[in-house]
PDB file of N, CA and C in Angstrom:
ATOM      1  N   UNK A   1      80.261  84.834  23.942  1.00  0.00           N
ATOM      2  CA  UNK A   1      79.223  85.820  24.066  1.00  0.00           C
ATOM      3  C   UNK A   1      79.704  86.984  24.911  1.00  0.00           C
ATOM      4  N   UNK A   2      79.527  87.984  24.531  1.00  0.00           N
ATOM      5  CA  UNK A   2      80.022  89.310  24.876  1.00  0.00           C
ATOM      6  C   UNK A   2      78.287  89.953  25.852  1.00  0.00           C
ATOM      7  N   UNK A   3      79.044  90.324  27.016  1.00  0.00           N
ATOM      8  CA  UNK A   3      77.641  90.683  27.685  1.00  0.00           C
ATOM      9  C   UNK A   3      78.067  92.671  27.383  1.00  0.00           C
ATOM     10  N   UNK A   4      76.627  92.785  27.344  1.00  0.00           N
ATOM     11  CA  UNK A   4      76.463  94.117  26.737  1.00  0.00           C
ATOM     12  C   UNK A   4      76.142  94.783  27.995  1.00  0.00           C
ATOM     13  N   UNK A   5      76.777  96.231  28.312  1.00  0.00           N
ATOM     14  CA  UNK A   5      76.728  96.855  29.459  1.00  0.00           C
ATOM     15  C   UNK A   5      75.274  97.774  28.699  1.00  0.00           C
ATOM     16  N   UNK A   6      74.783  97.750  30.525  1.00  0.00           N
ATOM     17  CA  UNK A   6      73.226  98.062  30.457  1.00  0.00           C
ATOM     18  C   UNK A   6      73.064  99.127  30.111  1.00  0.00           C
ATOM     19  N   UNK A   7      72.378  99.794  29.462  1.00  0.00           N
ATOM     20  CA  UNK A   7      72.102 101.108  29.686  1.00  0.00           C
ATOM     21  C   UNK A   7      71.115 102.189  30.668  1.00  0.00           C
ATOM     22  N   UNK A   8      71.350 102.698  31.046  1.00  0.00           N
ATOM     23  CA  UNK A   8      70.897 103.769  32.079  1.00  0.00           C
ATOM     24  C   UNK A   8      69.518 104.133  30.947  1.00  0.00           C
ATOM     25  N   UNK A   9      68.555 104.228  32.000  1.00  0.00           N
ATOM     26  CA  UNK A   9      67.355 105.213  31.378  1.00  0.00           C
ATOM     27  C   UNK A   9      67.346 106.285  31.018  1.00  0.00           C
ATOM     28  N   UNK A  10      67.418 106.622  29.763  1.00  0.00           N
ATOM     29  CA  UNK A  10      67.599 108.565  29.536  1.00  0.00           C
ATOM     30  C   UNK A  10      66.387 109.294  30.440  1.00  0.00           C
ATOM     31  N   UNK A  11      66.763 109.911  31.119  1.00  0.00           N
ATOM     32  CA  UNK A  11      65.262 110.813  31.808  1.00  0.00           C
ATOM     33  C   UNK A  11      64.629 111.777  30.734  1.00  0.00           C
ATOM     34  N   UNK A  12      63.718 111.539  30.624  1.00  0.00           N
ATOM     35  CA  UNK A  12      62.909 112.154  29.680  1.00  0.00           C
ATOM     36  C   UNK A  12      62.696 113.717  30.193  1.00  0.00           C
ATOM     37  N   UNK A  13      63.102 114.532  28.732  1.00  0.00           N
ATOM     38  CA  UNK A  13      63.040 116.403  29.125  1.00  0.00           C
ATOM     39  C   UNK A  13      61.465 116.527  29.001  1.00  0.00           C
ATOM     40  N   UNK A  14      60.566 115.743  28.704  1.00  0.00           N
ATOM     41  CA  UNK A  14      59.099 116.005  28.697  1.00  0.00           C
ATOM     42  C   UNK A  14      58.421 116.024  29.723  1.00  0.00           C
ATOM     43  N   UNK A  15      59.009 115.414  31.317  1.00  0.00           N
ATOM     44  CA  UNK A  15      58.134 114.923  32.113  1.00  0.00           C
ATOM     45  C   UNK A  15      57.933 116.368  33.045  1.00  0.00           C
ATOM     46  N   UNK A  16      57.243 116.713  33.566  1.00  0.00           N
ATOM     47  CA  UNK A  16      56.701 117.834  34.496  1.00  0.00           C
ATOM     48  C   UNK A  16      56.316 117.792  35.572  1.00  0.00           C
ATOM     49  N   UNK A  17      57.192 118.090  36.798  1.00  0.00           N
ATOM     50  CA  UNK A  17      56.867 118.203  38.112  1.00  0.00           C
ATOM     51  C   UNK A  17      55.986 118.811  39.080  1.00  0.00           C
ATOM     52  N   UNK A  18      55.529 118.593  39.830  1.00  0.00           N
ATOM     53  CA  UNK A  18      54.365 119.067  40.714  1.00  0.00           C
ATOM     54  C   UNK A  18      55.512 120.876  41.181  1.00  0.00           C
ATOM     55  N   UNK A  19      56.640 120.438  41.171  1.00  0.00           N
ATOM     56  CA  UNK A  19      57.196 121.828  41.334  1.00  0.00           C
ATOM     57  C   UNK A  19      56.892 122.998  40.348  1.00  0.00           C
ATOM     58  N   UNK A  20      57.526 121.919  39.074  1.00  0.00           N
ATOM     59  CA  UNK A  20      56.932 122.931  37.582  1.00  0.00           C
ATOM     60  C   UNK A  20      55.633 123.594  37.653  1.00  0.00           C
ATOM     61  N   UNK A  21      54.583 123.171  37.889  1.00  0.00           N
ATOM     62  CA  UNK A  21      53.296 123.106  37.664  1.00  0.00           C
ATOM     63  C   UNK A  21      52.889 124.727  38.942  1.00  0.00           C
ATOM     64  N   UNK A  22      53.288 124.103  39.973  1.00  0.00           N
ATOM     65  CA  UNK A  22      53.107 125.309  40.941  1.00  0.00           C
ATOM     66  C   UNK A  22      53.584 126.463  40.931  1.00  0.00           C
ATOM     67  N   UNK A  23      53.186 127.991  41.117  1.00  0.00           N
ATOM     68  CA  UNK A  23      53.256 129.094  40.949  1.00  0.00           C
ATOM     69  C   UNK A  23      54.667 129.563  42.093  1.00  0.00           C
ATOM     70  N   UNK A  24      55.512 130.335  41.483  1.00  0.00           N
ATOM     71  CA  UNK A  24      56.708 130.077  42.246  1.00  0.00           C
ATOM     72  C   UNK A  24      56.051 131.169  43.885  1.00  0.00           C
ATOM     73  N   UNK A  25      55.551 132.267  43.666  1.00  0.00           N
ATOM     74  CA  UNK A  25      54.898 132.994  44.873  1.00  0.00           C
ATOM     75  C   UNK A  25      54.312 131.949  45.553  1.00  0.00           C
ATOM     76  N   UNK A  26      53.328 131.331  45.156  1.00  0.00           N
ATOM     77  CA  UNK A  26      52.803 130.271  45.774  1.00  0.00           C
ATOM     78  C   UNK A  26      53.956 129.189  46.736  1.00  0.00           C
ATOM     79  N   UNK A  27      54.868 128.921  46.127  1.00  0.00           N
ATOM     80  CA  UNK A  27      55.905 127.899  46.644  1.00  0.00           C
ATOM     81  C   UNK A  27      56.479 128.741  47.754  1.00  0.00           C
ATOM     82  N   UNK A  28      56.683 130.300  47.720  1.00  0.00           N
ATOM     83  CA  UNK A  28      57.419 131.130  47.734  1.00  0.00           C
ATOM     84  C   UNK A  28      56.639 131.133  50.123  1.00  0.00           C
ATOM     85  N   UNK A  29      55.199 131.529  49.375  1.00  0.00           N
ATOM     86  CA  UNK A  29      54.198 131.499  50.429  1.00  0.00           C
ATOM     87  C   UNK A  29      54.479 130.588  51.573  1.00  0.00           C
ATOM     88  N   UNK A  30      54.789 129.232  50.800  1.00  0.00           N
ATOM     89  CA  UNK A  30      54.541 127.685  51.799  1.00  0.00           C
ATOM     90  C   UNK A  30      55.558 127.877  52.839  1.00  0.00           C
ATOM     91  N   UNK A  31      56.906 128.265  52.071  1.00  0.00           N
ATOM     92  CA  UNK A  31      58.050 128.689  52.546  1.00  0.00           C
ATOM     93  C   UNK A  31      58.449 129.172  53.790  1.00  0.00           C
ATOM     94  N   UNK A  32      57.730 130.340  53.820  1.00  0.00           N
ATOM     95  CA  UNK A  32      57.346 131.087  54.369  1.00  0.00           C
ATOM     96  C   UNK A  32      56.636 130.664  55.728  1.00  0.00           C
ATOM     97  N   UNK A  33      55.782 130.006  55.208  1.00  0.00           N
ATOM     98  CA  UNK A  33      55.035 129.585  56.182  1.00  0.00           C
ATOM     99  C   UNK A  33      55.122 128.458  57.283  1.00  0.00           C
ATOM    100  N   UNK A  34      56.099 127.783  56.705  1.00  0.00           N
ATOM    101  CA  UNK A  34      56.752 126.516  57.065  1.00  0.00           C
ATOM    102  C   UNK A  34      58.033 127.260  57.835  1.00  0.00           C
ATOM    103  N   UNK A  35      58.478 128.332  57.806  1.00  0.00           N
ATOM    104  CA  UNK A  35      59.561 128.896  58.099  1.00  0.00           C
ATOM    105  C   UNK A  35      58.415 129.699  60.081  1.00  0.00           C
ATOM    106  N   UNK A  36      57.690 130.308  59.248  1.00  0.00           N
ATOM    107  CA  UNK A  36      57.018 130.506  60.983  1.00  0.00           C
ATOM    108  C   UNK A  36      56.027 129.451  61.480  1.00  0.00           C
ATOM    109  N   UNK A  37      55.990 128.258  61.464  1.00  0.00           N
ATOM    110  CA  UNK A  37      55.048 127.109  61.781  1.00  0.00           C
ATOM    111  C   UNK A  37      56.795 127.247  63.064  1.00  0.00           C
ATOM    112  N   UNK A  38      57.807 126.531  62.482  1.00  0.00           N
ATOM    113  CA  UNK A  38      58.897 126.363  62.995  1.00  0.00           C
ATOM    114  C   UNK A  38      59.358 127.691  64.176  1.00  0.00           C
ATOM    115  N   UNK A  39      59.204 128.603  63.688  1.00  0.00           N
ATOM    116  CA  UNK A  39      59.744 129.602  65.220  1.00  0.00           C
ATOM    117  C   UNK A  39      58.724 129.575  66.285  1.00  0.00           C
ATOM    118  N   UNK A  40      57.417 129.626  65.904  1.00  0.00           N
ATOM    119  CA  UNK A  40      55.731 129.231  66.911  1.00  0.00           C
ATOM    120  C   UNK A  40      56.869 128.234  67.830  1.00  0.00           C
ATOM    121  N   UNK A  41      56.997 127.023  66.896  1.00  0.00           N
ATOM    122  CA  UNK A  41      56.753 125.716  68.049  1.00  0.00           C
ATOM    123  C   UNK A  41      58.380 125.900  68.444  1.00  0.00           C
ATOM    124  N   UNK A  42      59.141 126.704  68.384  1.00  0.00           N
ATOM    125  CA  UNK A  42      60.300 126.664  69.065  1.00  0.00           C
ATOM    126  C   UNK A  42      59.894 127.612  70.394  1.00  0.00           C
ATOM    127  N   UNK A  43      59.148 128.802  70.070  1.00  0.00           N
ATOM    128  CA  UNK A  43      58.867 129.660  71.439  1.00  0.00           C
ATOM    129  C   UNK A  43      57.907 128.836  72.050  1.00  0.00           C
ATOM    130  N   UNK A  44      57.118 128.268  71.812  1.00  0.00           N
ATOM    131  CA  UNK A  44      56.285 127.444  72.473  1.00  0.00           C
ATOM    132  C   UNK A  44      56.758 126.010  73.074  1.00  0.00           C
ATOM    133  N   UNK A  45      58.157 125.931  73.024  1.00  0.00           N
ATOM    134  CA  UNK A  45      58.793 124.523  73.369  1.00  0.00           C
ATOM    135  C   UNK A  45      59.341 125.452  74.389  1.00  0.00           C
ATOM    136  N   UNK A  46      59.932 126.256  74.156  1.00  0.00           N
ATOM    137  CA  UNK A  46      60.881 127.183  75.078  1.00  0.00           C
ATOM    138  C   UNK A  46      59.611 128.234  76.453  1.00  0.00           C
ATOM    139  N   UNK A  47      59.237 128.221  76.158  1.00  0.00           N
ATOM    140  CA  UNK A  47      57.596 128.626  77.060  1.00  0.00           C
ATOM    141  C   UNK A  47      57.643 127.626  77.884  1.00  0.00           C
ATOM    142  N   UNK A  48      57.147 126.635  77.513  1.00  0.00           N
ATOM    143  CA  UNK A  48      56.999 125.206  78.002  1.00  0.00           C
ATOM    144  C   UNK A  48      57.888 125.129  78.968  1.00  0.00           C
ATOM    145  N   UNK A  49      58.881 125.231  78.611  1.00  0.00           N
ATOM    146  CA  UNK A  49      60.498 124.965  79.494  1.00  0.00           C
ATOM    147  C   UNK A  49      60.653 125.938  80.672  1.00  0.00           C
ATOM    148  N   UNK A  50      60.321 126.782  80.160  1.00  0.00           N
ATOM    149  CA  UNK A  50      60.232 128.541  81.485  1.00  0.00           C
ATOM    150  C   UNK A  50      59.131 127.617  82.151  1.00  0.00           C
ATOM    151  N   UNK A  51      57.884 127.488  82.053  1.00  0.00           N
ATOM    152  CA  UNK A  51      57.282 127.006  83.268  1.00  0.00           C
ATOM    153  C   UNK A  51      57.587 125.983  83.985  1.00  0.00           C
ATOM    154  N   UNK A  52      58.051 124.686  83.542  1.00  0.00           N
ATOM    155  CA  UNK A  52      58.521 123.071  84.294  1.00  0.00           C
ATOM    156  C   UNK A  52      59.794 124.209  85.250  1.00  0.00           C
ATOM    157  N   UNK A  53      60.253 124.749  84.360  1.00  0.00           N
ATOM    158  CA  UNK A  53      61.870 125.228  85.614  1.00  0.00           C
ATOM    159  C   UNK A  53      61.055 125.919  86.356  1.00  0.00           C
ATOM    160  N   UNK A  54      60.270 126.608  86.323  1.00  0.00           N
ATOM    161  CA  UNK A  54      59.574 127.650  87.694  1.00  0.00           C
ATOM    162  C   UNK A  54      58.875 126.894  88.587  1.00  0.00           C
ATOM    163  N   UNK A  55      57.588 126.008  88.181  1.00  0.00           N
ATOM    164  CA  UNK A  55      57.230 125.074  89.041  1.00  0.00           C
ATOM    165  C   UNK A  55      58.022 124.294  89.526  1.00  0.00           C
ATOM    166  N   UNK A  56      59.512 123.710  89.296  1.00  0.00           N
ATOM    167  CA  UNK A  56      60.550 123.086  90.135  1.00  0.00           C
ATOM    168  C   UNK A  56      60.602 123.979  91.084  1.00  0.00           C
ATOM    169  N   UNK A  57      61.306 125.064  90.449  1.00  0.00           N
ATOM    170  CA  UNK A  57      61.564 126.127  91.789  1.00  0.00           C
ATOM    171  C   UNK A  57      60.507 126.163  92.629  1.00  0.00           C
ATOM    172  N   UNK A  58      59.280 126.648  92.018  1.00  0.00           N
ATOM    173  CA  UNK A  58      58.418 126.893  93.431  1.00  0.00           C
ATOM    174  C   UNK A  58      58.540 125.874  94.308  1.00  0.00           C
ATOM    175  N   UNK A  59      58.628 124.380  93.776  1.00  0.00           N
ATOM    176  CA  UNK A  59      58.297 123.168  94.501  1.00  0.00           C
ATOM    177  C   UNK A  59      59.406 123.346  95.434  1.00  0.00           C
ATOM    178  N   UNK A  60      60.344 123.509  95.194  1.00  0.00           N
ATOM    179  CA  UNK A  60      61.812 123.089  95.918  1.00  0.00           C
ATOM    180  C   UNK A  60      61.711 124.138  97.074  1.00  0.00           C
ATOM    181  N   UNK A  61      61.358 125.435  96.508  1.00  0.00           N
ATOM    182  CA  UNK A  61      60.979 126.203  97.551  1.00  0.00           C
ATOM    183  C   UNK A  61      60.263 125.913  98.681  1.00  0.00           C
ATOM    184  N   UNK A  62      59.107 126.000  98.527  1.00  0.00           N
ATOM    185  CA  UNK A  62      58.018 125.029  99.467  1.00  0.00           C
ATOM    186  C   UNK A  62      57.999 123.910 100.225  1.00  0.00           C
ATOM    187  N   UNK A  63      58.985 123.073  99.926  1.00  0.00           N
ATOM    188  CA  UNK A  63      59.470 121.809 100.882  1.00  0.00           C
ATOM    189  C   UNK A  63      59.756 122.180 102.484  1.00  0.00           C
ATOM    190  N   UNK A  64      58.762 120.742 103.050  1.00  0.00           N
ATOM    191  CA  UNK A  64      59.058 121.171 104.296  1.00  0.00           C
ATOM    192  C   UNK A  64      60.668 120.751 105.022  1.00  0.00           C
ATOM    193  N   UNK A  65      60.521 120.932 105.795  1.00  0.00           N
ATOM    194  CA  UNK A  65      62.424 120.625 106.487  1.00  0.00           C
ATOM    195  C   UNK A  65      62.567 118.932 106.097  1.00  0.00           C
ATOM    196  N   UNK A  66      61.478 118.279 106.806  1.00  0.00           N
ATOM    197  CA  UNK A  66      61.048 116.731 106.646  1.00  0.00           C
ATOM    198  C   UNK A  66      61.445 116.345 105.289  1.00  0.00           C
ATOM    199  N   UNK A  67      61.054 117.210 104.326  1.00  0.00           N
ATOM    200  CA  UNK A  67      61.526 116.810 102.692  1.00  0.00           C
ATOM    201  C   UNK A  67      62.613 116.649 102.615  1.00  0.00           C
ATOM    202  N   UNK A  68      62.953 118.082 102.776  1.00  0.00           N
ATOM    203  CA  UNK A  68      64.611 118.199 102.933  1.00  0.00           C
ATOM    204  C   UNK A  68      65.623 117.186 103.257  1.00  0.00           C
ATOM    205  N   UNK A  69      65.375 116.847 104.576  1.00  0.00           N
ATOM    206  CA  UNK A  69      65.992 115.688 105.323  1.00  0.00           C
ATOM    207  C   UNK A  69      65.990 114.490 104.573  1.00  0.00           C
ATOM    208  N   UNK A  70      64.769 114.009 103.660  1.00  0.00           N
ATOM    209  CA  UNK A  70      64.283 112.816 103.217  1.00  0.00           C
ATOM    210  C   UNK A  70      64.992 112.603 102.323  1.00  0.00           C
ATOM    211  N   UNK A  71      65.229 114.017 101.118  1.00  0.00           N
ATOM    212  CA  UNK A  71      65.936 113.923  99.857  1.00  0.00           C
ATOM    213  C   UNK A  71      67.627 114.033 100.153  1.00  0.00           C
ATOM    214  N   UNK A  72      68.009 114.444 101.354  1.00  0.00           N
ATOM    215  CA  UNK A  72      69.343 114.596 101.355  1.00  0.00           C
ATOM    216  C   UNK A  72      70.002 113.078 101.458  1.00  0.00           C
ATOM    217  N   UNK A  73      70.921 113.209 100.896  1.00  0.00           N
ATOM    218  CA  UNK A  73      71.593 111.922 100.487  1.00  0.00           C
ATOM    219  C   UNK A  73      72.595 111.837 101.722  1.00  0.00           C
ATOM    220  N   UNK A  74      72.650 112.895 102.499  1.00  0.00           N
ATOM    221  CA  UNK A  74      74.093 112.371 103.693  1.00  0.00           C
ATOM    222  C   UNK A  74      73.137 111.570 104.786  1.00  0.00           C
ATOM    223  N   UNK A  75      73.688 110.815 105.717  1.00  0.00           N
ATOM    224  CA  UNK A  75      73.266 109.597 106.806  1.00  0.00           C
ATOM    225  C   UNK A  75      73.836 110.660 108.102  1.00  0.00           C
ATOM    226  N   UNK A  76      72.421 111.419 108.253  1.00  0.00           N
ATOM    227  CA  UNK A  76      72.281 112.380 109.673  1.00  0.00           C
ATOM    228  C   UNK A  76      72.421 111.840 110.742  1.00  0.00           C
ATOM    229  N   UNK A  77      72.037 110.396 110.672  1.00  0.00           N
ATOM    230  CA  UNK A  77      72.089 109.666 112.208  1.00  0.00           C
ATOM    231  C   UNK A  77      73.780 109.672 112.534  1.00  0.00           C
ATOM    232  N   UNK A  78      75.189 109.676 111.561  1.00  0.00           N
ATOM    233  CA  UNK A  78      76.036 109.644 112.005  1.00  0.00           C
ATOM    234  C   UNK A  78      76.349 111.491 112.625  1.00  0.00           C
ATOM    235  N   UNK A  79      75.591 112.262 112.548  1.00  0.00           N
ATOM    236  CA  UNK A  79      75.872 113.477 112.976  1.00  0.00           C
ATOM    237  C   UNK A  79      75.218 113.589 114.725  1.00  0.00           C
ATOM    238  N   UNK A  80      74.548 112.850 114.875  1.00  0.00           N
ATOM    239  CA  UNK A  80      73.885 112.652 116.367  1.00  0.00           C
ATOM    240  C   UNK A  80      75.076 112.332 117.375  1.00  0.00           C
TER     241      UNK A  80
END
């Protein structure tokens, strides 16, 4: 018995896509729109980012000496 190699499904030239169907301006529009949805939330990620770095700064600014001392990583008692 001879095994018979399968055949592949011919894709049918009749079938019609939700692409086909839609108006290319229309597609043209989404595009578009999907193209500035994406720069919004990049300046608005980058916004975001300008303020966390400024409120660091202010914070770091504002620390009292006591902070200072607390966060420094060198052992002051050997400077006494």
């Amino acid at each position: 018995m001879k095994k018979q190699p399968k055949q592949k499904p011919k894709k049918d030239e009749s079938v019609v896509t939700l692409k086909d169907m839609m108006d290319p301006n229309f597609l043209k529009q989404l595009k578009e729109q999907q193209e500035q949805l994406k720069i919004e939330e990049e300046n608005r990620k980058a916004e975001e980012e300008f303020k966390k770095r400024e409120e660091r700064r202010l914070k770091e600014k504002n620390k009292s000496f006591e902070e200072l001392l607390n966060e420094s990583g060198m052992n002051w008692k050997d400077f006494k």
